[in-house]
C-alpha atoms as a PDB file:
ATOM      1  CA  UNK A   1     -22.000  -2.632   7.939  1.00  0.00           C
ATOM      2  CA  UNK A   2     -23.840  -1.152   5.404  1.00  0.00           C
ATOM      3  CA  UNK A   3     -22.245   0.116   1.824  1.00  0.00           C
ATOM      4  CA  UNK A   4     -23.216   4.066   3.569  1.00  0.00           C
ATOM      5  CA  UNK A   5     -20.457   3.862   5.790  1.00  0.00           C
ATOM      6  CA  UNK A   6     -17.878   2.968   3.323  1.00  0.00           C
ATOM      7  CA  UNK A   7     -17.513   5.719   1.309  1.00  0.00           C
ATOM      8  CA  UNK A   8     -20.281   4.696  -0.990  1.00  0.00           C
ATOM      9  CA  UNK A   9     -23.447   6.605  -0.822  1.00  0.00           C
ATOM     10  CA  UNK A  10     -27.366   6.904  -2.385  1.00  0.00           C
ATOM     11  CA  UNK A  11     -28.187   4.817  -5.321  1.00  0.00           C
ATOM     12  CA  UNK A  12     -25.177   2.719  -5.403  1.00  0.00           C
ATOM     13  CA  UNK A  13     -24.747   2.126  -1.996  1.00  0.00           C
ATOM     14  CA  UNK A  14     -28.699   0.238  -2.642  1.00  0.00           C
ATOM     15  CA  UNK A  15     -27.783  -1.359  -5.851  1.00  0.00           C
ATOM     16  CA  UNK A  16     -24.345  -2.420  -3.639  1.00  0.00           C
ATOM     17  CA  UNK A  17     -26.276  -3.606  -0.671  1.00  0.00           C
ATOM     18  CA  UNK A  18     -29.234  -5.438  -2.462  1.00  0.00           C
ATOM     19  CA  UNK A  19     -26.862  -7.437  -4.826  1.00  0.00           C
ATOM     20  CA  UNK A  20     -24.875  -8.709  -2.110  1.00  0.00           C
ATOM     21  CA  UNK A  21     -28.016  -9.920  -0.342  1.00  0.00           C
ATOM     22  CA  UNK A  22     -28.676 -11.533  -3.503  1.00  0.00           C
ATOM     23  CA  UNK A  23     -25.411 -13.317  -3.575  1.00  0.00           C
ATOM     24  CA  UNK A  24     -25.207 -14.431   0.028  1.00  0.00           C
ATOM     25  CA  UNK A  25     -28.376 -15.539  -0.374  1.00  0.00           C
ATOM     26  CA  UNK A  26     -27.592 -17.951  -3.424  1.00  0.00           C
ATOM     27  CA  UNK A  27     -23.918 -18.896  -2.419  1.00  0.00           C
ATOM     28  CA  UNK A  28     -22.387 -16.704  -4.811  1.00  0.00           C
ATOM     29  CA  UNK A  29     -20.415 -14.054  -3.356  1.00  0.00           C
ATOM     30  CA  UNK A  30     -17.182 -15.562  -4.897  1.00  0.00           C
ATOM     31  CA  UNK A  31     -18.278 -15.903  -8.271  1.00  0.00           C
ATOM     32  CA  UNK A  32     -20.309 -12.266  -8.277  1.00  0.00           C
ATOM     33  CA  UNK A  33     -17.195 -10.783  -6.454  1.00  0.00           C
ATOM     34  CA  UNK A  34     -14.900 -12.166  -9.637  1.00  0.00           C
ATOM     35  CA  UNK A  35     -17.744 -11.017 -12.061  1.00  0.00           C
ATOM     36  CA  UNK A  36     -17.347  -7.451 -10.640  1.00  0.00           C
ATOM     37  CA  UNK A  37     -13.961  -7.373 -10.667  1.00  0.00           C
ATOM     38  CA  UNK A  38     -13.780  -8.518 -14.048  1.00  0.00           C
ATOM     39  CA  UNK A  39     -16.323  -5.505 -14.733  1.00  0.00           C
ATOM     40  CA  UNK A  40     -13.835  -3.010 -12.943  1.00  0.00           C
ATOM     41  CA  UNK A  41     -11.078  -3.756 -15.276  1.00  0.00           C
ATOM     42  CA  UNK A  42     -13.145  -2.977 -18.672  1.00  0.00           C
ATOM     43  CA  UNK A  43     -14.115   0.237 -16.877  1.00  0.00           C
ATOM     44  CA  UNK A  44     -10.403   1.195 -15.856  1.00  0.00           C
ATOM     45  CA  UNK A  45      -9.291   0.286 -19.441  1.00  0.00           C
ATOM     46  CA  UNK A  46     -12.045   1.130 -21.926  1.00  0.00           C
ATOM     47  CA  UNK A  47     -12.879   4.410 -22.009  1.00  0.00           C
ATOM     48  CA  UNK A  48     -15.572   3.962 -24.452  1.00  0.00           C
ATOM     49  CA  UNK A  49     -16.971   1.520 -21.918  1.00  0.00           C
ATOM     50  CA  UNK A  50     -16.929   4.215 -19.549  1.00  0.00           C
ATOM     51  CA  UNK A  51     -18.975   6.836 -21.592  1.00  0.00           C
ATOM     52  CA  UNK A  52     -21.036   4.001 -22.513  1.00  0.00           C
ATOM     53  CA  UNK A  53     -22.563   3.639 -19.133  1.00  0.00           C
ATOM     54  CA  UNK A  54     -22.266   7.643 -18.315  1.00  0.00           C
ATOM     55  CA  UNK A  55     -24.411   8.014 -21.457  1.00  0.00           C
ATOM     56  CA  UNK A  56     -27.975   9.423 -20.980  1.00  0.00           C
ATOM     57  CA  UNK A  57     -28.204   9.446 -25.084  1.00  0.00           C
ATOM     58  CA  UNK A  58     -28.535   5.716 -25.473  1.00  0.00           C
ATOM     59  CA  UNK A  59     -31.975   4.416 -24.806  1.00  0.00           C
ATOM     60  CA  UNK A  60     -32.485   1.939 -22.712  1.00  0.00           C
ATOM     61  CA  UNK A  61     -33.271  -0.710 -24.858  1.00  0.00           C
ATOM     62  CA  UNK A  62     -29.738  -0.166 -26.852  1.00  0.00           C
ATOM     63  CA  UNK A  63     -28.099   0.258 -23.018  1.00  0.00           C
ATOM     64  CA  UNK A  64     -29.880  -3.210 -22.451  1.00  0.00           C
ATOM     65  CA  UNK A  65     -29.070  -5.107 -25.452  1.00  0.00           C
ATOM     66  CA  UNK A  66     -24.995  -3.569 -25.430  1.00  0.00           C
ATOM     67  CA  UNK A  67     -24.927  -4.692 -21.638  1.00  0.00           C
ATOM     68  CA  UNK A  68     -26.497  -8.231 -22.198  1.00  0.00           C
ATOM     69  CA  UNK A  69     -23.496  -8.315 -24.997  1.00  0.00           C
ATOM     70  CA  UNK A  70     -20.730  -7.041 -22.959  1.00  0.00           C
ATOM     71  CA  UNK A  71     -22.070  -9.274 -20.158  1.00  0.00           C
ATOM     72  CA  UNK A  72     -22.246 -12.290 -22.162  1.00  0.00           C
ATOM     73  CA  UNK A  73     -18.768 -11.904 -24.186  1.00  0.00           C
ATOM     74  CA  UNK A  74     -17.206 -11.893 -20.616  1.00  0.00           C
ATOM     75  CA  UNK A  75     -19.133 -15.053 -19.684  1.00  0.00           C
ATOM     76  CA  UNK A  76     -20.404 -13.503 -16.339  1.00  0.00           C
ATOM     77  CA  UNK A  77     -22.646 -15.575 -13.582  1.00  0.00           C
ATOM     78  CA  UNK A  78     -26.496 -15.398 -14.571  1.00  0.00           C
ATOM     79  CA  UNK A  79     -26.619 -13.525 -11.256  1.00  0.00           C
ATOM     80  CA  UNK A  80     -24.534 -10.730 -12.370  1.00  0.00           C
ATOM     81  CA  UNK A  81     -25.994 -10.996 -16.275  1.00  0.00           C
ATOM     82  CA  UNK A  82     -29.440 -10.069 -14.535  1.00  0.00           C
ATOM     83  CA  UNK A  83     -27.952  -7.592 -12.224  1.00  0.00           C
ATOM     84  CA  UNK A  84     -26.675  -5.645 -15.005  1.00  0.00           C
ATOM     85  CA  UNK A  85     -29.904  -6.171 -17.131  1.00  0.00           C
ATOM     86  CA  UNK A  86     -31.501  -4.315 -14.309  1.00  0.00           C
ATOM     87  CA  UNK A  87     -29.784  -1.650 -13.480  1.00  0.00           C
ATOM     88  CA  UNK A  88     -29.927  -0.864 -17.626  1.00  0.00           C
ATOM     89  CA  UNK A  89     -33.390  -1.175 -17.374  1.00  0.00           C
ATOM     90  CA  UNK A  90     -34.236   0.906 -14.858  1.00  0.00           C
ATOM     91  CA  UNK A  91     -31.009   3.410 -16.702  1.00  0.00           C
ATOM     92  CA  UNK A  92     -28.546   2.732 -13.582  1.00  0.00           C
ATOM     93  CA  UNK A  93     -25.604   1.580 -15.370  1.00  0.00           C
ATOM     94  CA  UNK A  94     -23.864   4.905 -15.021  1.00  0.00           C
ATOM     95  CA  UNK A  95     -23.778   3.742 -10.689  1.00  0.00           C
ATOM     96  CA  UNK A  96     -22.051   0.856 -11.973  1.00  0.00           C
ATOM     97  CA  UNK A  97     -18.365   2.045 -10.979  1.00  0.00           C
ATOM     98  CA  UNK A  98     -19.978   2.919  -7.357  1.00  0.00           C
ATOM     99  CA  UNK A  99     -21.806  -0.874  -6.864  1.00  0.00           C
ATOM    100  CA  UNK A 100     -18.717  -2.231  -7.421  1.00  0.00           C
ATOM    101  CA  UNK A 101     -17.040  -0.514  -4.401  1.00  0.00           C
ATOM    102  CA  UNK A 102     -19.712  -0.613  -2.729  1.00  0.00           C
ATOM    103  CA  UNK A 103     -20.156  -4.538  -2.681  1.00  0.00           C
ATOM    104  CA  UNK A 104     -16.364  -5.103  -2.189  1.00  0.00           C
ATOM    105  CA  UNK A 105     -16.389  -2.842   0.700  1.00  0.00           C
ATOM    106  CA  UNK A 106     -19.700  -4.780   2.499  1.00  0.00           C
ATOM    107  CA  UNK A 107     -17.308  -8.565   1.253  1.00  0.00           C
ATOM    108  CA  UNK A 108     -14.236  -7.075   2.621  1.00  0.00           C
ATOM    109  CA  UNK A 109     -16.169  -6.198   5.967  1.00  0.00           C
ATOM    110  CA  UNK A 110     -18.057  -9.504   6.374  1.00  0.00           C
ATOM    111  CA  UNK A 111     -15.382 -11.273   5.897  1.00  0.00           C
ATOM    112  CA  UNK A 112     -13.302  -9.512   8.437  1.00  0.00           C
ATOM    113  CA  UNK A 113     -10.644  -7.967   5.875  1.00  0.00           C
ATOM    114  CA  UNK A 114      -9.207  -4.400   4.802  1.00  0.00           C
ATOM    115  CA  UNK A 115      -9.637  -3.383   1.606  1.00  0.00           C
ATOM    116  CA  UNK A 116      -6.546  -0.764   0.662  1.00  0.00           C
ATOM    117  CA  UNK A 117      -6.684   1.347  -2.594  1.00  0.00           C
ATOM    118  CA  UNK A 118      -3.626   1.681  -3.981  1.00  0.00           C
ATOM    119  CA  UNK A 119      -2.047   3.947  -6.661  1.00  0.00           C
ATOM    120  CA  UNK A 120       1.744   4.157  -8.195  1.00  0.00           C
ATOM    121  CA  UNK A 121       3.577   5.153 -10.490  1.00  0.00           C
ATOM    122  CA  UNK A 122       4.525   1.807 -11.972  1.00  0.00           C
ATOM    123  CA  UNK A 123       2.780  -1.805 -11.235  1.00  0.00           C
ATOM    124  CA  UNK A 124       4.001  -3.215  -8.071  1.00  0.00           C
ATOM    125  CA  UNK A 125       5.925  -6.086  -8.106  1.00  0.00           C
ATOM    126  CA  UNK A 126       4.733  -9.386  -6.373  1.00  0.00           C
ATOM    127  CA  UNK A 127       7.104  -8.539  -3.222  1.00  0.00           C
ATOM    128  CA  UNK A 128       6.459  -5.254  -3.341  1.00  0.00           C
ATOM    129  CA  UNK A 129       2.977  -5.863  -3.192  1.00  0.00           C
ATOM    130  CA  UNK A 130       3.713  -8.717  -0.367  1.00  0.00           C
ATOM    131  CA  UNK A 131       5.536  -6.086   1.921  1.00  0.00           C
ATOM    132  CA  UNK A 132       2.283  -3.586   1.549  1.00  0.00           C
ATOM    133  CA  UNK A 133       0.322  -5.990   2.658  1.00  0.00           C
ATOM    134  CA  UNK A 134       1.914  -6.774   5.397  1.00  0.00           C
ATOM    135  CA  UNK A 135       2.824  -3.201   6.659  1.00  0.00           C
ATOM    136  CA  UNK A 136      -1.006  -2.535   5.955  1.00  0.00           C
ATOM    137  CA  UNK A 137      -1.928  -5.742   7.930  1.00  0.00           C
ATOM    138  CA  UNK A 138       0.128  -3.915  11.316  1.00  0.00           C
ATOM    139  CA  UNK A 139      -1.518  -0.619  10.632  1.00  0.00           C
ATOM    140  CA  UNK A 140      -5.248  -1.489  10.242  1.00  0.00           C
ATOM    141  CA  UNK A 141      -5.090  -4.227  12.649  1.00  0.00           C
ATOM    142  CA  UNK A 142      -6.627  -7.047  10.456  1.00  0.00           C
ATOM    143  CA  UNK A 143      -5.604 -10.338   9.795  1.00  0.00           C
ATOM    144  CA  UNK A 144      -6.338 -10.301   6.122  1.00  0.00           C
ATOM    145  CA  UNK A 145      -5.900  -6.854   3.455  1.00  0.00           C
ATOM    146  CA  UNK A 146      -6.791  -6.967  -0.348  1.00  0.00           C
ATOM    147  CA  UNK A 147      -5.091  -4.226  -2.366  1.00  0.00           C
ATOM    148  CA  UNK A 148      -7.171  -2.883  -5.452  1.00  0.00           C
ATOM    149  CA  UNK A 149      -4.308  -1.493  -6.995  1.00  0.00           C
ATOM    150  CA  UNK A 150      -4.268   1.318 -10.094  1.00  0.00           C
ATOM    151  CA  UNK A 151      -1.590   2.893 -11.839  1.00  0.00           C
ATOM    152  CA  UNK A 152      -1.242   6.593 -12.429  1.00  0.00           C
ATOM    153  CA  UNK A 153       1.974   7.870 -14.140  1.00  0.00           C
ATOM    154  CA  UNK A 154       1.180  11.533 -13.406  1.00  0.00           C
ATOM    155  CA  UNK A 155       2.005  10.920  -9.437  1.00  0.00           C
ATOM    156  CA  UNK A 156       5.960  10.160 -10.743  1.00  0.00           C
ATOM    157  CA  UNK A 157       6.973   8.082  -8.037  1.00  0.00           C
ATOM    158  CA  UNK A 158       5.933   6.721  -4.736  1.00  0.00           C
ATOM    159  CA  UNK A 159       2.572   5.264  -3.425  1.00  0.00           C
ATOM    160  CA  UNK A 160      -0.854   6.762  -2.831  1.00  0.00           C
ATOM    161  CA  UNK A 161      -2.729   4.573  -0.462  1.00  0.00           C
ATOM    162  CA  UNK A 162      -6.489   4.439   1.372  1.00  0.00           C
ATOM    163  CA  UNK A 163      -8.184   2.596   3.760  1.00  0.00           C
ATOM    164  CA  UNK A 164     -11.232   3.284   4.302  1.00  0.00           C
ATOM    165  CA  UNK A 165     -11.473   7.191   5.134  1.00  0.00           C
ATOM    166  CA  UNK A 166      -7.973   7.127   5.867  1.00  0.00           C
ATOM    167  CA  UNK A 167      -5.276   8.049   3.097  1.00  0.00           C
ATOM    168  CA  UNK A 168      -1.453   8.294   2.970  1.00  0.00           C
ATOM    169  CA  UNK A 169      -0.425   9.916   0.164  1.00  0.00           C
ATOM    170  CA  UNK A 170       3.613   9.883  -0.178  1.00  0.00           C
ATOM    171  CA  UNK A 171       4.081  10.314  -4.307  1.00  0.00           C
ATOM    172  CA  UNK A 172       6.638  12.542  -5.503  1.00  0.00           C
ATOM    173  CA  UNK A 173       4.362  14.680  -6.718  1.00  0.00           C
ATOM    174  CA  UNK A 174       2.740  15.973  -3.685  1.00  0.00           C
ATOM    175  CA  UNK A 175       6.392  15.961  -2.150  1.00  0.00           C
ATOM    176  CA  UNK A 176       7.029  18.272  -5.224  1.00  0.00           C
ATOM    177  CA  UNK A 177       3.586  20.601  -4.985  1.00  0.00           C
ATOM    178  CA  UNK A 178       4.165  20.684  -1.020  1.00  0.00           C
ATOM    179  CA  UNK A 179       7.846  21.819  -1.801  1.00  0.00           C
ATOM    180  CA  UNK A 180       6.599  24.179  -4.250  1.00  0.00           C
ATOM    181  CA  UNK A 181       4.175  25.871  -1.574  1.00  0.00           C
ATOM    182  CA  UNK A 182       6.928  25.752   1.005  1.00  0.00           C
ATOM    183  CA  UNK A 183       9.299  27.979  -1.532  1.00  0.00           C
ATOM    184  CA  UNK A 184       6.199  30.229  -2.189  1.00  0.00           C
ATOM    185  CA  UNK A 185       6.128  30.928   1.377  1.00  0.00           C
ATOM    186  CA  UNK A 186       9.677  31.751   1.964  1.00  0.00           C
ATOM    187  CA  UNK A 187      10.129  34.341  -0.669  1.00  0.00           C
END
Protein backbone atom coordinates (compact mmCIF):
# COMPACT_ATOMS: atom_id res chain seq x y z
CA UNK A 1 0.00 0.00 0.00
CA UNK A 2 1.32 3.04 -1.02
CA UNK A 3 1.90 6.26 1.48
CA UNK A 4 -1.38 7.91 -1.00
CA UNK A 5 -3.77 5.88 0.66
CA UNK A 6 -2.82 6.69 4.12
CA UNK A 7 -3.63 9.99 4.57
CA UNK A 8 -0.36 11.22 3.23
CA UNK A 9 -0.37 12.81 -0.12
CA UNK A 10 2.08 14.58 -3.08
CA UNK A 11 5.59 15.28 -2.19
CA UNK A 12 5.74 13.52 1.03
CA UNK A 13 3.92 10.65 0.24
CA UNK A 14 7.30 10.25 -2.58
CA UNK A 15 9.89 11.29 -0.15
CA UNK A 16 7.78 8.58 2.31
CA UNK A 17 7.66 5.89 -0.27
CA UNK A 18 11.25 6.22 -1.78
CA UNK A 19 12.97 6.20 1.72
CA UNK A 20 11.34 3.17 2.75
CA UNK A 21 12.47 1.44 -0.44
CA UNK A 22 15.73 2.62 0.57
CA UNK A 23 15.55 1.04 3.93
CA UNK A 24 14.06 -2.30 2.99
CA UNK A 25 16.44 -2.42 0.59
CA UNK A 26 19.54 -2.06 3.03
CA UNK A 27 17.97 -3.86 6.15
CA UNK A 28 17.25 -0.82 7.91
CA UNK A 29 13.73 -0.22 8.48
CA UNK A 30 14.26 -0.57 12.31
CA UNK A 31 16.97 1.70 12.72
CA UNK A 32 15.42 4.49 10.04
CA UNK A 33 11.97 3.88 11.76
CA UNK A 34 13.80 4.88 15.36
CA UNK A 35 15.71 7.73 13.49
CA UNK A 36 12.29 9.17 12.45
CA UNK A 37 10.77 8.85 15.46
CA UNK A 38 13.48 10.41 17.19
CA UNK A 39 12.97 13.30 14.47
CA UNK A 40 9.13 13.49 15.41
CA UNK A 41 9.82 14.29 18.94
CA UNK A 42 12.22 17.47 18.22
CA UNK A 43 9.41 18.57 15.90
CA UNK A 44 6.54 18.09 18.59
CA UNK A 45 8.80 19.84 21.18
CA UNK A 46 10.92 22.51 19.48
CA UNK A 47 9.12 24.96 17.98
CA UNK A 48 12.06 26.69 16.63
CA UNK A 49 12.80 23.36 14.99
CA UNK A 50 9.56 23.57 13.47
CA UNK A 51 9.90 27.08 11.81
CA UNK A 52 13.26 25.99 11.00
CA UNK A 53 12.16 23.53 8.43
CA UNK A 54 8.84 25.72 7.42
CA UNK A 55 11.40 28.45 6.63
CA UNK A 56 11.73 29.52 2.93
CA UNK A 57 14.26 32.45 4.30
CA UNK A 58 17.15 30.15 5.05
CA UNK A 59 19.13 29.18 2.03
CA UNK A 60 19.77 26.03 1.36
CA UNK A 61 23.18 25.78 2.11
CA UNK A 62 22.46 27.15 5.90
CA UNK A 63 19.17 24.55 5.79
CA UNK A 64 21.95 21.94 4.81
CA UNK A 65 24.66 22.63 7.14
CA UNK A 66 21.83 23.21 10.40
CA UNK A 67 20.30 19.75 9.26
CA UNK A 68 23.70 17.85 8.92
CA UNK A 69 24.11 19.41 12.69
CA UNK A 70 20.83 18.54 14.07
CA UNK A 71 21.25 15.16 12.33
CA UNK A 72 24.56 14.48 13.66
CA UNK A 73 23.98 15.77 17.45
CA UNK A 74 21.16 13.08 17.47
CA UNK A 75 23.58 10.44 16.14
CA UNK A 76 21.10 9.31 13.35
CA UNK A 77 21.83 6.18 10.79
CA UNK A 78 23.98 7.46 7.69
CA UNK A 79 20.80 6.45 5.86
CA UNK A 80 18.67 8.94 7.48
CA UNK A 81 21.81 11.68 7.75
CA UNK A 82 21.66 11.51 3.78
CA UNK A 83 17.96 11.44 3.63
CA UNK A 84 17.75 14.61 5.38
CA UNK A 85 20.78 16.12 3.44
CA UNK A 86 18.55 15.62 0.49
CA UNK A 87 15.51 16.69 1.07
CA UNK A 88 17.51 20.18 2.35
CA UNK A 89 19.08 20.19 -0.76
CA UNK A 90 16.55 19.98 -2.98
CA UNK A 91 14.55 22.65 0.01
CA UNK A 92 12.08 19.69 1.17
CA UNK A 93 12.63 19.80 4.75
CA UNK A 94 9.42 21.67 5.38
CA UNK A 95 7.59 17.80 4.07
CA UNK A 96 9.54 16.48 6.79
CA UNK A 97 6.54 16.18 9.41
CA UNK A 98 4.49 14.43 6.37
CA UNK A 99 7.56 11.64 5.45
CA UNK A 100 7.45 10.72 8.74
CA UNK A 101 3.76 9.60 8.67
CA UNK A 102 4.00 8.66 5.67
CA UNK A 103 6.81 5.93 6.19
CA UNK A 104 5.24 4.75 9.51
CA UNK A 105 2.00 4.30 7.84
CA UNK A 106 3.68 2.06 4.66
CA UNK A 107 5.93 0.01 8.17
CA UNK A 108 2.77 -0.27 10.03
CA UNK A 109 1.03 -1.79 6.81
CA UNK A 110 3.84 -4.17 5.75
CA UNK A 111 4.15 -5.38 8.74
CA UNK A 112 0.54 -6.19 9.20
CA UNK A 113 -0.14 -3.61 12.19
CA UNK A 114 -2.53 -0.53 13.04
CA UNK A 115 -1.12 2.49 13.64
CA UNK A 116 -3.67 4.62 16.14
CA UNK A 117 -3.10 8.41 16.77
CA UNK A 118 -3.83 9.26 19.95
CA UNK A 119 -4.45 12.55 21.85
CA UNK A 120 -5.33 13.33 25.77
CA UNK A 121 -5.44 15.43 28.05
CA UNK A 122 -2.71 14.02 30.26
CA UNK A 123 0.04 11.18 29.28
CA UNK A 124 -1.43 7.82 29.49
CA UNK A 125 -0.31 5.61 31.90
CA UNK A 126 1.40 2.22 30.96
CA UNK A 127 -2.09 0.31 31.65
CA UNK A 128 -3.95 2.77 30.34
CA UNK A 129 -2.10 2.65 27.33
CA UNK A 130 -2.19 -1.42 27.57
CA UNK A 131 -6.12 -1.41 27.69
CA UNK A 132 -6.16 0.98 24.34
CA UNK A 133 -4.35 -1.25 22.74
CA UNK A 134 -6.15 -3.91 23.29
CA UNK A 135 -9.70 -2.41 22.76
CA UNK A 136 -8.06 -1.00 19.46
CA UNK A 137 -6.67 -4.53 18.64
CA UNK A 138 -10.82 -5.88 18.74
CA UNK A 139 -11.91 -2.89 16.75
CA UNK A 140 -9.46 -2.79 13.78
CA UNK A 141 -9.12 -6.42 13.65
CA UNK A 142 -5.24 -6.67 13.79
CA UNK A 143 -3.08 -8.62 15.74
CA UNK A 144 -0.60 -5.92 16.49
CA UNK A 145 -1.52 -1.68 17.09
CA UNK A 146 1.21 1.02 17.78
CA UNK A 147 -0.17 4.16 19.42
CA UNK A 148 1.67 7.52 18.44
CA UNK A 149 0.40 9.24 21.25
CA UNK A 150 0.34 13.39 21.81
CA UNK A 151 -0.85 15.41 24.50
CA UNK A 152 -3.15 18.37 24.16
CA UNK A 153 -4.39 20.09 27.38
CA UNK A 154 -6.95 22.23 25.51
CA UNK A 155 -9.26 18.91 24.87
CA UNK A 156 -9.70 18.83 29.08
CA UNK A 157 -10.36 15.35 29.44
CA UNK A 158 -10.95 12.20 27.56
CA UNK A 159 -9.28 10.65 24.41
CA UNK A 160 -9.15 11.68 20.77
CA UNK A 161 -8.27 8.70 18.70
CA UNK A 162 -7.63 7.75 14.68
CA UNK A 163 -7.07 4.98 12.68
CA UNK A 164 -6.52 5.44 9.59
CA UNK A 165 -9.54 7.61 8.13
CA UNK A 166 -11.47 6.64 10.98
CA UNK A 167 -11.62 8.92 14.24
CA UNK A 168 -13.38 8.73 17.64
CA UNK A 169 -13.25 11.73 19.25
CA UNK A 170 -14.79 11.47 22.99
CA UNK A 171 -12.82 14.63 24.89
CA UNK A 172 -14.72 16.73 27.10
CA UNK A 173 -14.45 19.35 25.03
CA UNK A 174 -16.42 18.31 22.11
CA UNK A 175 -18.92 16.79 24.78
CA UNK A 176 -18.92 20.50 25.98
CA UNK A 177 -19.13 22.36 22.26
CA UNK A 178 -21.80 19.56 21.23
CA UNK A 179 -23.71 20.47 24.54
CA UNK A 180 -23.29 23.99 23.81
CA UNK A 181 -24.97 23.58 20.22
CA UNK A 182 -27.63 21.35 21.71
CA UNK A 183 -28.65 24.42 24.27
CA UNK A 184 -28.42 26.82 21.22
CA UNK A 185 -30.99 24.81 19.62
CA UNK A 186 -33.44 24.55 22.37
CA UNK A 187 -33.82 28.17 23.17
Amino acid sequence: MSADNLNVSGVAARYASALYDLADEKGALDAVAGDLASLQKMVDDSDDFRRFLKSPVISRTDQSKAIAAVADKAQLSPLAHKFLGLLASNRRLFVLPGVIAGFRAILADRRGEATAQVTSAAPLTESQTTSLIEALKKSVGRSKVAIVSKVDPSILGGLIVKVGSRMVDSSLKSKLQRLKLAMKGVG
